[in-house]
C-alpha atoms as a PDB file:
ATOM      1  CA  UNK A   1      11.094   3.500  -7.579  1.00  0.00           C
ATOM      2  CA  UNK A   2      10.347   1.765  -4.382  1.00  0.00           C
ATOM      3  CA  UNK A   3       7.524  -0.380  -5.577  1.00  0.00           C
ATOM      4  CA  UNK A   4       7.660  -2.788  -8.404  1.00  0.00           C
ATOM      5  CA  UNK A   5       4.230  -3.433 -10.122  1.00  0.00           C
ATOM      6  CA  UNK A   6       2.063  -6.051 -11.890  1.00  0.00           C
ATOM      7  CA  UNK A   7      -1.202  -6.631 -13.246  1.00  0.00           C
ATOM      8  CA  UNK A   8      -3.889  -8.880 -11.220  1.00  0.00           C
ATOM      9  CA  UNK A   9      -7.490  -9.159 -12.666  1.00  0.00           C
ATOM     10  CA  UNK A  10      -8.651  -5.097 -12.262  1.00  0.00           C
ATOM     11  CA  UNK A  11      -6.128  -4.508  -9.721  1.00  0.00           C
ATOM     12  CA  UNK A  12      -2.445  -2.732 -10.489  1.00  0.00           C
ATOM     13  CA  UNK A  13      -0.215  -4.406  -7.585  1.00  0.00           C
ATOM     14  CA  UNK A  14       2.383  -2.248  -5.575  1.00  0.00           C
ATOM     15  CA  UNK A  15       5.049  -4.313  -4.348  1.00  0.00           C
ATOM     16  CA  UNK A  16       7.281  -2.840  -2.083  1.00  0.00           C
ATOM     17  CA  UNK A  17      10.674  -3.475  -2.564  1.00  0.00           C
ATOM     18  CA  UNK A  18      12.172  -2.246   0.490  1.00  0.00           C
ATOM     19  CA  UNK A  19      12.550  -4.653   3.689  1.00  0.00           C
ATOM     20  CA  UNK A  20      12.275  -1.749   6.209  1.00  0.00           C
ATOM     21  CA  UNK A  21       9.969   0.618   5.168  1.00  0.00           C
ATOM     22  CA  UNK A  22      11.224   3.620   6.701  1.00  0.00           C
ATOM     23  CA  UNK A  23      12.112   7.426   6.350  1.00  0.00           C
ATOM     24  CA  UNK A  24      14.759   6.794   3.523  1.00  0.00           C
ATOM     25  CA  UNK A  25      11.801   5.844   1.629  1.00  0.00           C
ATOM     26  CA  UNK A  26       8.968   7.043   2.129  1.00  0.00           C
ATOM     27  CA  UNK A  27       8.738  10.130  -0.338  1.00  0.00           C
ATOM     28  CA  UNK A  28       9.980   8.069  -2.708  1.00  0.00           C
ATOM     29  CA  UNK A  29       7.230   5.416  -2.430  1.00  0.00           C
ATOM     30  CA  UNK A  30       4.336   8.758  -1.724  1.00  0.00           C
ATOM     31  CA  UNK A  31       5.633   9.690  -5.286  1.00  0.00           C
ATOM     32  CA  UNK A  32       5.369   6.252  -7.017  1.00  0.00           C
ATOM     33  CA  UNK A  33       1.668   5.695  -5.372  1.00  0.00           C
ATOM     34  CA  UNK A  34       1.081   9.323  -6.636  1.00  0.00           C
ATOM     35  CA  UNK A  35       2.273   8.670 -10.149  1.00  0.00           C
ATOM     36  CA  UNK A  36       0.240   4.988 -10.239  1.00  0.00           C
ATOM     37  CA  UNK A  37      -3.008   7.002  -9.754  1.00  0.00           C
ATOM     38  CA  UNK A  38      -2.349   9.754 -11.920  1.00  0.00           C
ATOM     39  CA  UNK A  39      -1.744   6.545 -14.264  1.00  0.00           C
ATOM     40  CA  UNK A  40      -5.543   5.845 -14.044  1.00  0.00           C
ATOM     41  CA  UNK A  41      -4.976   2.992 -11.868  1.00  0.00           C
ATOM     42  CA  UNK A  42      -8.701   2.686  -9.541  1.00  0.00           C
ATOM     43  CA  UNK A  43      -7.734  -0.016  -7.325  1.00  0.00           C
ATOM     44  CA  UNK A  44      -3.884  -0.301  -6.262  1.00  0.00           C
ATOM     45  CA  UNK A  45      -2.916  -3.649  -3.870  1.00  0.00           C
ATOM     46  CA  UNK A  46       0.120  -2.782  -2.024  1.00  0.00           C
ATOM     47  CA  UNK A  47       1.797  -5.542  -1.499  1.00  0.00           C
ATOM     48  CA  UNK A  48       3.979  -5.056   1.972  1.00  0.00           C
ATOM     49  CA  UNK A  49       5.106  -9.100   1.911  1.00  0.00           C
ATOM     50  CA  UNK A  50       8.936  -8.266   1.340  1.00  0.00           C
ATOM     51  CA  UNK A  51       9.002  -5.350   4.025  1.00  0.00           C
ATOM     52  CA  UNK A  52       9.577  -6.588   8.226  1.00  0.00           C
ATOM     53  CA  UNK A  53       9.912  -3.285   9.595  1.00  0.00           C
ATOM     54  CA  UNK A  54       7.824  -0.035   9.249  1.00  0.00           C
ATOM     55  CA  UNK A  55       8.008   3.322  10.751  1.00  0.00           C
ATOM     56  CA  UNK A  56       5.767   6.459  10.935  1.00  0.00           C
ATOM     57  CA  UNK A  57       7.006   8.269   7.724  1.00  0.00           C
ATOM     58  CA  UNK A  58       6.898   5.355   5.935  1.00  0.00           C
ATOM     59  CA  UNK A  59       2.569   5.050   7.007  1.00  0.00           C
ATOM     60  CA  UNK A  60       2.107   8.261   6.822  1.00  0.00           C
ATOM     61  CA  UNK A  61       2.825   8.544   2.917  1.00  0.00           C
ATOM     62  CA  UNK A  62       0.951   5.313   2.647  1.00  0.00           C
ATOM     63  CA  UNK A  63      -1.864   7.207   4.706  1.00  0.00           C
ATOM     64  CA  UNK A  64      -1.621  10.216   1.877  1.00  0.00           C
ATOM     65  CA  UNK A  65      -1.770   7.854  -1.136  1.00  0.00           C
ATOM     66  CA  UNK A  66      -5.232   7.214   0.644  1.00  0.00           C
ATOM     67  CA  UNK A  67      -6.338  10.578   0.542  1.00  0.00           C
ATOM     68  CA  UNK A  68      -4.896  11.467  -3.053  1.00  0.00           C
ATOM     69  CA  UNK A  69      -6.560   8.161  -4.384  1.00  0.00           C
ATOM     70  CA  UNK A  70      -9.977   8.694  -2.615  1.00  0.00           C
ATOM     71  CA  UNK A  71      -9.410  12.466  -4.155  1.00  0.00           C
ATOM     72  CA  UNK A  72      -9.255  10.463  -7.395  1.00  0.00           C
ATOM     73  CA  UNK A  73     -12.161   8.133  -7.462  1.00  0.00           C
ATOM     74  CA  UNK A  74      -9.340   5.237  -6.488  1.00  0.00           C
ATOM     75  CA  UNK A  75      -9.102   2.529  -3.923  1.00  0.00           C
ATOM     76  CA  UNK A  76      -5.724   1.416  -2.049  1.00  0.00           C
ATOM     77  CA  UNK A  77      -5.854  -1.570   0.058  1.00  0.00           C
ATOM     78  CA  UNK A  78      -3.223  -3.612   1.131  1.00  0.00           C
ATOM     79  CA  UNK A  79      -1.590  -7.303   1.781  1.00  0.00           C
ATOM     80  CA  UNK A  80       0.728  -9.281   2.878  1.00  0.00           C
ATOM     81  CA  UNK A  81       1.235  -7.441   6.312  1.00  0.00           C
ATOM     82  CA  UNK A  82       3.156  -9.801   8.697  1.00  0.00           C
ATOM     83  CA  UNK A  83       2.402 -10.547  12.040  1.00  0.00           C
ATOM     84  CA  UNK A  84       3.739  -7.313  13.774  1.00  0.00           C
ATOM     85  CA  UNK A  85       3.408  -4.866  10.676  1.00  0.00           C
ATOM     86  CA  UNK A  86      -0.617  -6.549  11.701  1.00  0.00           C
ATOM     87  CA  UNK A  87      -0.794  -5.240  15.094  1.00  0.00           C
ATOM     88  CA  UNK A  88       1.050  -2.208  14.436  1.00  0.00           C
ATOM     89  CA  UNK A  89      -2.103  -1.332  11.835  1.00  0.00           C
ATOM     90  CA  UNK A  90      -3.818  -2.441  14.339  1.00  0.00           C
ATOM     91  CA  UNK A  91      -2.826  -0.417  17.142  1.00  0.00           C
ATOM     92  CA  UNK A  92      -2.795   2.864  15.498  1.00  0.00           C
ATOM     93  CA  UNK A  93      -6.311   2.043  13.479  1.00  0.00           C
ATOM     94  CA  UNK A  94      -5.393   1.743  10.072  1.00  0.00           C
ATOM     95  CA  UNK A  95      -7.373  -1.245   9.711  1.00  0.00           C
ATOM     96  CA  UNK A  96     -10.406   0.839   9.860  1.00  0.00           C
ATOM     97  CA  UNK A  97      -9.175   2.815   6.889  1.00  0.00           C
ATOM     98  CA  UNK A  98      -7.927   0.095   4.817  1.00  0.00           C
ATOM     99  CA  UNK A  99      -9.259  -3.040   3.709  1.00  0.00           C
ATOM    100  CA  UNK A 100      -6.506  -5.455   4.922  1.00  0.00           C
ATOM    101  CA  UNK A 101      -5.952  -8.738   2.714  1.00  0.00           C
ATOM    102  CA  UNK A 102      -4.158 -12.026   3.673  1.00  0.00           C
ATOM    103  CA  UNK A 103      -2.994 -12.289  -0.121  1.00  0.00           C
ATOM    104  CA  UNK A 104      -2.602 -10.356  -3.215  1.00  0.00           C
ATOM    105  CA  UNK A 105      -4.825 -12.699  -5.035  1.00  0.00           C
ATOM    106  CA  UNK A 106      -7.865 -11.780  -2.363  1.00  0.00           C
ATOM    107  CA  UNK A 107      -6.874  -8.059  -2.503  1.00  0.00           C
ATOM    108  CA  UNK A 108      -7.335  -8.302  -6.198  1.00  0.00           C
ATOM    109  CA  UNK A 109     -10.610  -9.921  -6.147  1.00  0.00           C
ATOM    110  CA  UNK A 110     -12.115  -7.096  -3.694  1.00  0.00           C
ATOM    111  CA  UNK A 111     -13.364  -4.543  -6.032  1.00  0.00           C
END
Protein backbone atom coordinates (compact mmCIF):
# COMPACT_ATOMS: atom_id res chain seq x y z
CA UNK A 1 0.00 0.00 0.00
CA UNK A 2 1.07 3.49 -0.69
CA UNK A 3 -1.38 5.26 1.51
CA UNK A 4 -1.83 4.70 5.16
CA UNK A 5 -5.39 5.53 6.48
CA UNK A 6 -7.38 6.88 9.46
CA UNK A 7 -10.66 7.85 10.52
CA UNK A 8 -11.65 11.76 10.81
CA UNK A 9 -15.34 12.65 11.67
CA UNK A 10 -17.19 11.12 8.17
CA UNK A 11 -14.07 11.29 6.31
CA UNK A 12 -11.58 8.02 5.67
CA UNK A 13 -8.02 9.88 5.33
CA UNK A 14 -5.44 8.75 2.59
CA UNK A 15 -2.09 9.51 3.63
CA UNK A 16 0.44 9.12 1.24
CA UNK A 17 3.38 7.57 2.28
CA UNK A 18 5.64 8.20 -0.47
CA UNK A 19 7.87 11.55 -0.56
CA UNK A 20 7.95 11.68 -4.41
CA UNK A 21 4.92 10.70 -5.77
CA UNK A 22 5.92 9.40 -8.98
CA UNK A 23 5.63 6.55 -11.66
CA UNK A 24 6.96 3.78 -9.21
CA UNK A 25 3.81 4.46 -7.51
CA UNK A 26 1.23 5.43 -8.96
CA UNK A 27 -0.73 2.11 -9.85
CA UNK A 28 -0.10 1.13 -6.67
CA UNK A 29 -1.76 4.15 -4.98
CA UNK A 30 -4.83 4.05 -8.24
CA UNK A 31 -5.38 0.52 -6.65
CA UNK A 32 -5.48 1.48 -2.91
CA UNK A 33 -7.93 4.63 -3.78
CA UNK A 34 -9.84 1.97 -5.86
CA UNK A 35 -10.07 -0.56 -3.07
CA UNK A 36 -11.00 2.47 -0.30
CA UNK A 37 -14.15 3.15 -2.41
CA UNK A 38 -15.12 -0.19 -3.16
CA UNK A 39 -14.77 -0.19 0.85
CA UNK A 40 -17.85 2.15 0.98
CA UNK A 41 -15.76 4.98 1.89
CA UNK A 42 -18.02 8.46 0.40
CA UNK A 43 -15.60 11.05 1.20
CA UNK A 44 -11.71 10.11 1.04
CA UNK A 45 -9.07 13.19 2.23
CA UNK A 46 -5.85 12.49 0.63
CA UNK A 47 -3.49 13.65 2.58
CA UNK A 48 -0.27 14.66 0.20
CA UNK A 49 1.68 16.43 3.47
CA UNK A 50 4.61 13.76 3.45
CA UNK A 51 5.06 13.84 -0.48
CA UNK A 52 7.58 17.09 -2.09
CA UNK A 53 7.63 15.94 -5.49
CA UNK A 54 4.86 14.81 -7.96
CA UNK A 55 4.82 13.79 -11.50
CA UNK A 56 2.16 13.15 -14.22
CA UNK A 57 1.49 9.38 -13.54
CA UNK A 58 1.38 9.92 -10.17
CA UNK A 59 -1.92 12.85 -10.91
CA UNK A 60 -3.18 11.08 -13.34
CA UNK A 61 -4.22 7.98 -11.07
CA UNK A 62 -5.19 10.54 -8.52
CA UNK A 63 -7.28 12.15 -11.49
CA UNK A 64 -8.96 8.41 -12.05
CA UNK A 65 -9.75 7.83 -8.35
CA UNK A 66 -11.91 11.01 -9.21
CA UNK A 67 -13.74 9.52 -11.85
CA UNK A 68 -14.16 5.93 -10.20
CA UNK A 69 -15.36 7.74 -6.92
CA UNK A 70 -17.77 10.21 -8.68
CA UNK A 71 -18.82 6.74 -10.62
CA UNK A 72 -19.52 5.66 -7.03
CA UNK A 73 -21.54 8.33 -5.39
CA UNK A 74 -17.95 9.33 -3.53
CA UNK A 75 -16.04 12.49 -3.00
CA UNK A 76 -12.03 12.80 -3.05
CA UNK A 77 -10.55 15.99 -2.05
CA UNK A 78 -7.30 16.65 -0.93
CA UNK A 79 -4.70 18.45 1.66
CA UNK A 80 -1.73 19.23 2.69
CA UNK A 81 -0.33 20.22 -0.85
CA UNK A 82 2.91 22.28 -0.36
CA UNK A 83 3.79 25.29 -1.91
CA UNK A 84 4.89 23.95 -5.41
CA UNK A 85 2.73 20.63 -5.41
CA UNK A 86 0.02 24.18 -5.04
CA UNK A 87 0.93 25.77 -8.18
CA UNK A 88 1.55 22.71 -10.00
CA UNK A 89 -2.50 21.95 -9.29
CA UNK A 90 -2.72 25.07 -10.11
CA UNK A 91 -1.19 25.30 -13.36
CA UNK A 92 -2.64 22.30 -14.89
CA UNK A 93 -6.35 23.07 -13.25
CA UNK A 94 -6.86 20.54 -10.83
CA UNK A 95 -8.03 22.96 -8.42
CA UNK A 96 -11.14 23.28 -10.36
CA UNK A 97 -11.75 19.58 -9.96
CA UNK A 98 -10.84 19.18 -6.46
CA UNK A 99 -11.70 20.88 -3.43
CA UNK A 100 -8.19 21.79 -2.10
CA UNK A 101 -7.81 21.95 1.87
CA UNK A 102 -5.04 23.65 3.97
CA UNK A 103 -5.50 20.72 6.62
CA UNK A 104 -6.89 17.35 7.07
CA UNK A 105 -9.02 18.54 9.87
CA UNK A 106 -10.82 21.22 7.27
CA UNK A 107 -10.92 18.51 4.53
CA UNK A 108 -12.77 16.40 6.98
CA UNK A 109 -15.24 18.91 7.97
CA UNK A 110 -16.25 19.62 4.13
CA UNK A 111 -18.92 17.17 3.51
Amino acid sequence: MIVTTQINGAALVANVTAAEANLMVADAFKADLASLIDDGNKLIVVNFAAVIYVDSSFLGALVSGLKYAMANQAEIVVAGLNKDIFGLFQLIRLDKAFKIFTTVDEAAKSR
